[in-house]
N, C-alpha and C. Protein backbone atom coordinates (compact mmCIF):
# COMPACT_ATOMS: atom_id res chain seq x y z
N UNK A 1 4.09 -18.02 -4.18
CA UNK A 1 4.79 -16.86 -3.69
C UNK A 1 5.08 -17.05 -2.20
N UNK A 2 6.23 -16.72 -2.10
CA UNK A 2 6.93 -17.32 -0.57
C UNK A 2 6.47 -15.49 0.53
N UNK A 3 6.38 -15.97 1.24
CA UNK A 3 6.46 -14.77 2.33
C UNK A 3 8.35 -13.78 2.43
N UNK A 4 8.48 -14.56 2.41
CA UNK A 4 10.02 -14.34 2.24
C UNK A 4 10.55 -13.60 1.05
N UNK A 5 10.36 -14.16 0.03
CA UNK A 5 10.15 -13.15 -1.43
C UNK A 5 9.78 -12.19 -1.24
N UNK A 6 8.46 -12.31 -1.24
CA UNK A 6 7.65 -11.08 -0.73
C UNK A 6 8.54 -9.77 0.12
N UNK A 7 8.79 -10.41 1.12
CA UNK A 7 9.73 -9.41 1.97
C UNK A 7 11.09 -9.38 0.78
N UNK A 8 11.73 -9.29 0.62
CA UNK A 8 12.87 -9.57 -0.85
C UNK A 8 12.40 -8.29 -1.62
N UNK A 9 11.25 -8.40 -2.26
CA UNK A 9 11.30 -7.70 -2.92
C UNK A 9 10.79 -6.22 -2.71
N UNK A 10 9.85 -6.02 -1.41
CA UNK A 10 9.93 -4.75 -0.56
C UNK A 10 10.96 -4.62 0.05
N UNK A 11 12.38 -4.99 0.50
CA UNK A 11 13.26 -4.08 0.81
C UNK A 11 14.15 -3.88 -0.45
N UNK A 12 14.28 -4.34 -1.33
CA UNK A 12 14.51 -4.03 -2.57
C UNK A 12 14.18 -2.10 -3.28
N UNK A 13 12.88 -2.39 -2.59
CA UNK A 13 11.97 -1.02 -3.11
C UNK A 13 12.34 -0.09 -1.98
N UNK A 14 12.22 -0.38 -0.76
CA UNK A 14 12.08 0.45 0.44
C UNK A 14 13.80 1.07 0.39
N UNK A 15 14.82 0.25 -0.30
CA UNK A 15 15.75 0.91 0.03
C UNK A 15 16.24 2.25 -1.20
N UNK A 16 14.96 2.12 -2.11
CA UNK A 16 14.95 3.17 -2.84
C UNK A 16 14.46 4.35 -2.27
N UNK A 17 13.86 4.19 -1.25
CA UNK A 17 12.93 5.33 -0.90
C UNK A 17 13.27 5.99 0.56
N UNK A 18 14.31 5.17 1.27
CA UNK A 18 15.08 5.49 2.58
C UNK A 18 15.37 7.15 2.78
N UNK A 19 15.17 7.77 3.43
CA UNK A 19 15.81 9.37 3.47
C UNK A 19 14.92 9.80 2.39
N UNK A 20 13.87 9.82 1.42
CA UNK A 20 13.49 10.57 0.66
C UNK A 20 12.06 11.46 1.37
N UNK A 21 11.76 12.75 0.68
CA UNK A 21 10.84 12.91 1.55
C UNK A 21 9.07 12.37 0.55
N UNK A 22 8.50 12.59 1.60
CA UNK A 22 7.16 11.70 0.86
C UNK A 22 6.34 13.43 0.41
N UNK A 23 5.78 13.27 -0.81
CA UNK A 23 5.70 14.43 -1.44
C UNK A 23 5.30 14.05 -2.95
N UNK A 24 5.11 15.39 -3.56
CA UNK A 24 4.57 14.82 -5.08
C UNK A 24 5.45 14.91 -5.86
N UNK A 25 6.63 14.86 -5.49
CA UNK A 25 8.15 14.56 -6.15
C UNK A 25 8.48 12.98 -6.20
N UNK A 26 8.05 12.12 -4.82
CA UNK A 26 8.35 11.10 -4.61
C UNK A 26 7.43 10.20 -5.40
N UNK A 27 5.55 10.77 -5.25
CA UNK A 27 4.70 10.65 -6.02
C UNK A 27 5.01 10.13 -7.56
N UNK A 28 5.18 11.20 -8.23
CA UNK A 28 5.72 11.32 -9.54
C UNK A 28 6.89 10.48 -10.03
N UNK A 29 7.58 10.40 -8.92
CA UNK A 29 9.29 9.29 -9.52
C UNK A 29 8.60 8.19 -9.09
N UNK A 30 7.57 7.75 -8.12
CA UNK A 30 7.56 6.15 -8.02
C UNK A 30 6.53 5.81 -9.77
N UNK A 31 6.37 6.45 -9.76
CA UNK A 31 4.95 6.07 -10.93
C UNK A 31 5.48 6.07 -12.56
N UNK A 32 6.36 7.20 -12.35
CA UNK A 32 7.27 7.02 -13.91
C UNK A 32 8.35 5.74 -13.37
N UNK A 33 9.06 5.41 -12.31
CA UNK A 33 10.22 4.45 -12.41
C UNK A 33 9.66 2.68 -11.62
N UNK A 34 8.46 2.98 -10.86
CA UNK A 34 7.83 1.79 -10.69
C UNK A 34 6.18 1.80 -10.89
N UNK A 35 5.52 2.58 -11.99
CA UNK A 35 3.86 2.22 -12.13
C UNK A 35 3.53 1.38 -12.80
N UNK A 36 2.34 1.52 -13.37
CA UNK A 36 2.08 0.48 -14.10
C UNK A 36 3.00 0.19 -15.68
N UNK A 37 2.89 -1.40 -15.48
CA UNK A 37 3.64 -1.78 -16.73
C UNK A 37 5.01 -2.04 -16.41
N UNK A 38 5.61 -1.21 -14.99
CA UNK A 38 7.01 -1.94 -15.19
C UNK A 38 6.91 -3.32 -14.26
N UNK A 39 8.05 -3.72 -14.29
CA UNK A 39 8.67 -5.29 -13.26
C UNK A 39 8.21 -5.24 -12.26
N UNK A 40 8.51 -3.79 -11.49
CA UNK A 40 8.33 -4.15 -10.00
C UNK A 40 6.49 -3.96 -9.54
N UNK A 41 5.87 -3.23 -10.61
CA UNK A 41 4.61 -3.04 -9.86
C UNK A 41 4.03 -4.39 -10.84
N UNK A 42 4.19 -5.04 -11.60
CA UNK A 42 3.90 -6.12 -11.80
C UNK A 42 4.05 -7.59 -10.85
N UNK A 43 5.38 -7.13 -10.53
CA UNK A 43 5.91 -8.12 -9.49
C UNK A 43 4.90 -8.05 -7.84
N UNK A 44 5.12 -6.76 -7.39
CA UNK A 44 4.35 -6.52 -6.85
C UNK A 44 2.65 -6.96 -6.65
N UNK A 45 2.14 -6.78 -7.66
CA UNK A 45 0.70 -6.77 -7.61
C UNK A 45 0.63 -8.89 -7.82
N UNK A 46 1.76 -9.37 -8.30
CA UNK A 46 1.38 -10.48 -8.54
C UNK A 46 1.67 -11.18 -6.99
N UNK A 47 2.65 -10.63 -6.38
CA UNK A 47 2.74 -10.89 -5.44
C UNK A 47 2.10 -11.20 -4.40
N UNK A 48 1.03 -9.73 -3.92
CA UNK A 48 -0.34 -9.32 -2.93
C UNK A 48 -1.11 -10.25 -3.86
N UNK A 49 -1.37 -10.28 -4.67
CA UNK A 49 -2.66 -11.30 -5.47
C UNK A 49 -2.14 -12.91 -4.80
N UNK A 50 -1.28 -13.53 -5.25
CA UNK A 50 -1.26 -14.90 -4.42
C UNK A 50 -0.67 -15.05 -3.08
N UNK A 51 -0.31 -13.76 -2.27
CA UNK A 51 -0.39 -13.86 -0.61
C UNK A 51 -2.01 -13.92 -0.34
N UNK A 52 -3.03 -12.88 -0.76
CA UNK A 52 -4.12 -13.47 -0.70
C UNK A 52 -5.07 -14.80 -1.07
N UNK A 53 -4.60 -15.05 -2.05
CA UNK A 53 -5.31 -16.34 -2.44
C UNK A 53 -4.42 -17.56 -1.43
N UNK A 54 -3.34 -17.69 -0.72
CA UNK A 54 -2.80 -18.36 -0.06
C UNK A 54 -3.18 -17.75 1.34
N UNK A 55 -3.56 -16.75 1.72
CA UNK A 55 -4.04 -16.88 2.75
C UNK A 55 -2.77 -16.07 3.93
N UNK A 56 -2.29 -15.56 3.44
CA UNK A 56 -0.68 -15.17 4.29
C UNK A 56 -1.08 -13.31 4.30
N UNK A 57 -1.76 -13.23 3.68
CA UNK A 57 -2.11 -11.70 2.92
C UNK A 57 -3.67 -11.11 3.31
N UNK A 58 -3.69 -10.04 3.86
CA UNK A 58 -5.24 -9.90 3.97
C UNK A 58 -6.04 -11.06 5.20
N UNK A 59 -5.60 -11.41 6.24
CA UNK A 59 -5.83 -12.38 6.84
C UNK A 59 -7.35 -12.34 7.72
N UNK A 60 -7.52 -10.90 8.16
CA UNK A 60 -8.35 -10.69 9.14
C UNK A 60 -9.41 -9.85 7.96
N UNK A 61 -10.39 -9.62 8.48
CA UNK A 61 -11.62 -8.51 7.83
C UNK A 61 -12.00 -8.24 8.59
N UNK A 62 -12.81 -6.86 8.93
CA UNK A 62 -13.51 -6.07 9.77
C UNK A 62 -14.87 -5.20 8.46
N UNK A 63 -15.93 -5.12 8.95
CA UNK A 63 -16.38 -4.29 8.11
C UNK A 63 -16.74 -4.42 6.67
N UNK A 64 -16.28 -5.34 6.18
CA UNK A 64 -16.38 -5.33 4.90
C UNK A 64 -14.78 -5.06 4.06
N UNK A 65 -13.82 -5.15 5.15
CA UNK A 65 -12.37 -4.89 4.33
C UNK A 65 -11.47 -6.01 4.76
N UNK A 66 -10.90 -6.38 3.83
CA UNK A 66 -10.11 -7.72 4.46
C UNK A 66 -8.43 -7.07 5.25
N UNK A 67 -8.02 -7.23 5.67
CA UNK A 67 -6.46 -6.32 5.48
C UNK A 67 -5.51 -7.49 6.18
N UNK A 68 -4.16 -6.79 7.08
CA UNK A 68 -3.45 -7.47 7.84
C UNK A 68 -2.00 -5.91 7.69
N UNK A 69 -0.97 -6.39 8.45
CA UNK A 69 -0.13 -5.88 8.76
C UNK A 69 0.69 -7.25 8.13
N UNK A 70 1.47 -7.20 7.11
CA UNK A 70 2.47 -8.21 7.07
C UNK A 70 4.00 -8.16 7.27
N UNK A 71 4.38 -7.11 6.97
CA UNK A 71 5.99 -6.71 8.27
C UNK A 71 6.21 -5.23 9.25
N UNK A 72 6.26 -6.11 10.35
CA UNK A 72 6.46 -4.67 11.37
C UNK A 72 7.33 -3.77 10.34
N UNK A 73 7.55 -2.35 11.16
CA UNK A 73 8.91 -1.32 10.25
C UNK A 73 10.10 -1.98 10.98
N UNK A 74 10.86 -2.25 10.46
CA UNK A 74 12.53 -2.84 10.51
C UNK A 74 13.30 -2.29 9.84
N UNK A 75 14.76 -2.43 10.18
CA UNK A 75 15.89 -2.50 9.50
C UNK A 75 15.73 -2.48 8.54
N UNK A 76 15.28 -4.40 7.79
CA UNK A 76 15.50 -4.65 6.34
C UNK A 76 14.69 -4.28 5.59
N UNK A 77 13.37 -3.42 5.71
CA UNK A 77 12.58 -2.45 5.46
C UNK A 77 12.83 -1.25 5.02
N UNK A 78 14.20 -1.11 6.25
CA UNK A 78 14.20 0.65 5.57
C UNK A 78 13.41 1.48 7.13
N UNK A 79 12.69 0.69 8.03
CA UNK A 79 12.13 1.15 8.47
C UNK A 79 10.81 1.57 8.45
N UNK A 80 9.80 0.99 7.03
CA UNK A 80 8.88 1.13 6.87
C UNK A 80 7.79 -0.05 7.16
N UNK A 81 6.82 -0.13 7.74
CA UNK A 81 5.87 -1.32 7.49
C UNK A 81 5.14 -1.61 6.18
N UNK A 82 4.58 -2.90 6.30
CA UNK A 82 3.94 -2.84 5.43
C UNK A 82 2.21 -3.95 5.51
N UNK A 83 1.99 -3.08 5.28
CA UNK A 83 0.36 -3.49 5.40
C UNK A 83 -0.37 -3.75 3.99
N UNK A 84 -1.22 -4.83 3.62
CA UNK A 84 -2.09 -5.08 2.89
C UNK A 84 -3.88 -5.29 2.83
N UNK A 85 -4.26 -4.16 2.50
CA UNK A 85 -6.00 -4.40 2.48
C UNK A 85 -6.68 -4.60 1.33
N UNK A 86 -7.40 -5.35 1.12
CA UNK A 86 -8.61 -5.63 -0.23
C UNK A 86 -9.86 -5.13 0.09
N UNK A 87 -10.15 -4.05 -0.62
CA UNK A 87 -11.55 -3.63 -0.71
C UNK A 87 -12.30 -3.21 -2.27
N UNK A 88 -13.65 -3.23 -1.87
CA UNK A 88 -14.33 -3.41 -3.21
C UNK A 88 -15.78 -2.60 -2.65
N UNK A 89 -15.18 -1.09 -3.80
CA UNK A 89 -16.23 -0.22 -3.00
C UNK A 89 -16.55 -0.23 -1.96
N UNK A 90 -15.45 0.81 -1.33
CA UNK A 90 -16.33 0.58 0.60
C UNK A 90 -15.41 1.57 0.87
N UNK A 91 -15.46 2.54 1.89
CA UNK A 91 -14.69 3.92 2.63
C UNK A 91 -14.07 2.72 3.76
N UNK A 92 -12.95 3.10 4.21
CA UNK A 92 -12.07 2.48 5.27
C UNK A 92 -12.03 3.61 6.74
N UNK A 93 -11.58 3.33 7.57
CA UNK A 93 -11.75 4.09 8.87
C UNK A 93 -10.59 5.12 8.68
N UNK A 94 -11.36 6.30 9.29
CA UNK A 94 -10.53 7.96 9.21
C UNK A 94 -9.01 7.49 9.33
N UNK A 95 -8.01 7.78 9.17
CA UNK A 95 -6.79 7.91 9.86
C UNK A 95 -5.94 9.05 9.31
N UNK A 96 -4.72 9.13 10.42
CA UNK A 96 -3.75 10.20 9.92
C UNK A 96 -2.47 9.48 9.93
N UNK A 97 -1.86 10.43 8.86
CA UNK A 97 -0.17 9.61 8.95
C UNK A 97 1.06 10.69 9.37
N UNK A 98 0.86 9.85 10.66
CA UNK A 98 2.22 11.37 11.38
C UNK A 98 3.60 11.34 10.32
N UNK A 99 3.99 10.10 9.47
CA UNK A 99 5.00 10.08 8.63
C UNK A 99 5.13 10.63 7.60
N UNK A 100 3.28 10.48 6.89
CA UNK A 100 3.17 10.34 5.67
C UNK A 100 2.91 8.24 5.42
N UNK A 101 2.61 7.81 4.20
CA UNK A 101 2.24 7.28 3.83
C UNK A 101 2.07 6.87 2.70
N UNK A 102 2.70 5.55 1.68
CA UNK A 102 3.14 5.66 0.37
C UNK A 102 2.64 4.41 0.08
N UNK A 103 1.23 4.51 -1.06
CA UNK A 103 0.34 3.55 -1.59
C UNK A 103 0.69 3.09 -2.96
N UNK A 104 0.34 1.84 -2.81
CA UNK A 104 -0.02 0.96 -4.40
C UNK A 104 -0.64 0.54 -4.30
N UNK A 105 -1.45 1.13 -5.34
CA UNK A 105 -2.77 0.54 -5.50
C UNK A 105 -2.99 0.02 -6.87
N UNK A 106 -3.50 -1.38 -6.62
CA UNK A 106 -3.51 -2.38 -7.50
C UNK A 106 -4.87 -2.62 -8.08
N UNK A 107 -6.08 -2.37 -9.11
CA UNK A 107 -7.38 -2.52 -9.35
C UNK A 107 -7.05 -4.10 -9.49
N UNK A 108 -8.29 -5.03 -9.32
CA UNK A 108 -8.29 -6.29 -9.43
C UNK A 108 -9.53 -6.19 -10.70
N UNK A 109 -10.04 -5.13 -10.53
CA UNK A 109 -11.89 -4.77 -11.34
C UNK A 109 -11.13 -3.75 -12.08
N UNK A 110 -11.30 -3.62 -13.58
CA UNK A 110 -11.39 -2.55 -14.26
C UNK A 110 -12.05 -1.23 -13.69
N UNK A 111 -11.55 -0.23 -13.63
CA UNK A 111 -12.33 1.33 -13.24
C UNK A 111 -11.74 1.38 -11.67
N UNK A 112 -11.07 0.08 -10.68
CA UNK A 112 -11.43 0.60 -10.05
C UNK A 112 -10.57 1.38 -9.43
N UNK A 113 -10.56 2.71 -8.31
CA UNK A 113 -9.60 3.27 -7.86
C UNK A 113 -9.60 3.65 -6.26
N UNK A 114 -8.57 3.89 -5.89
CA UNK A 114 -8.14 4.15 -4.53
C UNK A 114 -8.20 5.94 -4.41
N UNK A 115 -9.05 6.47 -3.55
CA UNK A 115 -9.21 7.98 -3.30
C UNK A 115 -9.03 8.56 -4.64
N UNK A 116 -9.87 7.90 -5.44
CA UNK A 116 -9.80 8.82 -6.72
C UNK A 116 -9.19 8.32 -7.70
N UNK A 117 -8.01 7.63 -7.30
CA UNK A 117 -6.50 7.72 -8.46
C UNK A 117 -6.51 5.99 -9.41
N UNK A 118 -6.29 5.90 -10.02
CA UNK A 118 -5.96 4.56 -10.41
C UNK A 118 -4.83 3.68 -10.24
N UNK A 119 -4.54 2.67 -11.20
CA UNK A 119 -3.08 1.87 -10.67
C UNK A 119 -2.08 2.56 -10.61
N UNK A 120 -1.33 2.45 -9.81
CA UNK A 120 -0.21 3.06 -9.42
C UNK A 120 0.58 3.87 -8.09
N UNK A 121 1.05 4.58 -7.78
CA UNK A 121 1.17 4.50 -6.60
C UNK A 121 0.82 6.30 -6.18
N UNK A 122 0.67 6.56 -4.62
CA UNK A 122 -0.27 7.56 -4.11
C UNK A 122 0.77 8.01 -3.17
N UNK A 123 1.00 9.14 -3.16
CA UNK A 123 1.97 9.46 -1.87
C UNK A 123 1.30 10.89 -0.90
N UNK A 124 1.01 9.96 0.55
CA UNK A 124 0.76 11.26 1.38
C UNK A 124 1.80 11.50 1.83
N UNK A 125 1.19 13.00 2.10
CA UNK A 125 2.57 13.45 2.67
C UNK A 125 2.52 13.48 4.44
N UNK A 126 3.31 13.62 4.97
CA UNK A 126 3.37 13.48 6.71
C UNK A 126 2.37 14.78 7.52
N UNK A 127 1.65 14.20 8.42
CA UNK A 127 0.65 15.16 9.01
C UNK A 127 -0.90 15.01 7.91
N UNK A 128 -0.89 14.25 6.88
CA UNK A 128 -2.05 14.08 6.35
C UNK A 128 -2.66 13.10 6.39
N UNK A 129 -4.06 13.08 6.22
CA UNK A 129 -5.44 12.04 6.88
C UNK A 129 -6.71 12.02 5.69
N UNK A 130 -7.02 11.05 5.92
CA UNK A 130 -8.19 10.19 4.81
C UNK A 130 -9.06 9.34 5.45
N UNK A 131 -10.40 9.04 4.74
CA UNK A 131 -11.17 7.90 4.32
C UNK A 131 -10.52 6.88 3.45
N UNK A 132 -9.56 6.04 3.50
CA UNK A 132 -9.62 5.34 2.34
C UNK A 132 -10.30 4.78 1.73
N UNK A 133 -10.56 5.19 0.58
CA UNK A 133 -12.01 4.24 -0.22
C UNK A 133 -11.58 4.16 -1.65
N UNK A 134 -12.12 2.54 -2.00
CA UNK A 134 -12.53 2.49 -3.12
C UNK A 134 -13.72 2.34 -3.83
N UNK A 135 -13.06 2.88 -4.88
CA UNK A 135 -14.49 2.98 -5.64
C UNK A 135 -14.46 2.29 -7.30
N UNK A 136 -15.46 1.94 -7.65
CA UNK A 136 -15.50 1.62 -8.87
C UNK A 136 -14.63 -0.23 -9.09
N UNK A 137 -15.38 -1.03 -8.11
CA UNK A 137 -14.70 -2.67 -7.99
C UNK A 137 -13.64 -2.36 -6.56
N UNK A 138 -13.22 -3.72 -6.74
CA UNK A 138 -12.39 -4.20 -5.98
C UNK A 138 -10.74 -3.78 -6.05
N UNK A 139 -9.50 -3.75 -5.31
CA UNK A 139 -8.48 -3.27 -5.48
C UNK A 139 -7.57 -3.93 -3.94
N UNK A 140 -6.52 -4.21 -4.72
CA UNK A 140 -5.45 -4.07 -3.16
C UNK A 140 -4.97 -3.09 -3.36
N UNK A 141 -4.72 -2.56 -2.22
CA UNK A 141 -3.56 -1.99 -2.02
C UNK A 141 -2.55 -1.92 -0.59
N UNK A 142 -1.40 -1.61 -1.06
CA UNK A 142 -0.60 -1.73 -0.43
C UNK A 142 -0.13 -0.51 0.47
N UNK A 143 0.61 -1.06 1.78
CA UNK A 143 0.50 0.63 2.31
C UNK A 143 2.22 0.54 3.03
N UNK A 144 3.01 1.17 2.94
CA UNK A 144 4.01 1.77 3.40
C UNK A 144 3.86 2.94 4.49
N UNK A 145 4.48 2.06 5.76
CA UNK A 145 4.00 3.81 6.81
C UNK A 145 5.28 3.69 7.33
N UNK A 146 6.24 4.94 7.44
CA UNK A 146 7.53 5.15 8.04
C UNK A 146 7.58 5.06 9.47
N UNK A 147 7.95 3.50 10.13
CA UNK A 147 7.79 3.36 11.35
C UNK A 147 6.50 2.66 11.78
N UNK A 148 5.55 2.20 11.13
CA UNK A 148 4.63 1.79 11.27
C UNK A 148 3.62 2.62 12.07
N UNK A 149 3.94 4.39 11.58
CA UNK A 149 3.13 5.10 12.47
C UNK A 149 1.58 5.30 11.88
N UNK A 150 0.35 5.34 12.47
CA UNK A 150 -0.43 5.15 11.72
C UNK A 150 -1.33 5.69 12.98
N UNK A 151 -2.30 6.87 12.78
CA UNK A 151 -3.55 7.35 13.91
C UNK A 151 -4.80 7.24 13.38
N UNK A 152 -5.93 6.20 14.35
CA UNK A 152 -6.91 6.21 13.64
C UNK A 152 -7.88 7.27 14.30
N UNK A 153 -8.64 8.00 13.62
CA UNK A 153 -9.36 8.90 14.35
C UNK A 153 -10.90 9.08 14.40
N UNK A 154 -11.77 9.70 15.06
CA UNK A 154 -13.10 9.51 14.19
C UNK A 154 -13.85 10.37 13.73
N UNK A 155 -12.46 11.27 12.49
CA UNK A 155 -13.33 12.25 11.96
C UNK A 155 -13.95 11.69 10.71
């Protein structure tokens, strides 16, 4: 899996989601038109799976979480970044998303899930804040932030 692909096939997605608002409308349409079982979250998850095993993906760890930032927000984005973390059972550091914030989350472990939810994708909405944690195994997931806005805090 090329880095380049990779990028290919997130602005592919991102230009589905340009101008939409992040909400449980957006929630609901990514999961019936990209969750589990179709192309793209297949494509997807196969994707983050051999950027990590190659080493391009998840580069740094802190804590017990591996992650990285792999495209600033741009143009061919859409304007969104995109970040990748692997964790396996473990809470991640407080943050808020002045944008909002639009997850796929990929189990690598049967059971396991991201703030609760299983495969598929998670949509905060703008002005909202979390622990990210998983629970129940290991999981990537993927993170979309509009602008690469992202506040970490220490509630």
């Amino acid at each position: 899996m090329s880095k380049d692909l990779f990028h290919q096939r997130l602005a592919t997605l991102t230009a589905e989601l340009a101008g939409r608002s992040l909400d449980g409308a957006l929630d609901d349409w990514l999961n019936r038109t990209h969750g589990p079982g179709t192309a793209t979250f297949e494509e997807l998850k196969q994707s983050c799976a051999e950027g990590v095993a190659e080493g391009w993906l998840c580069e740094r760890e802190h804590g017990g979480i591996r992650y990285g930032r792999v495209f600033k927000a741009e143009d061919a984005l859409h304007r969104f970044s995109v970040d990748v973390v692997d964790m396996d059972d473990i809470a991640g550091p407080h943050h808020a998303h002045p944008g909002g914030e639009i997850d796929l989350i990929m189990p690598l472990e049967d059971g396991a899930a991201f703030d609760g939810r299983p495969a598929g994708w998670c949509v905060y909405p703008p002005g909202s804040a979390h622990h990210p944690t998983v629970t129940h195994g290991r999981a990537l997931v993927l993170y979309l932030l509009p602008e690469g806005q992202i506040q970490f805090t220490r509630a």
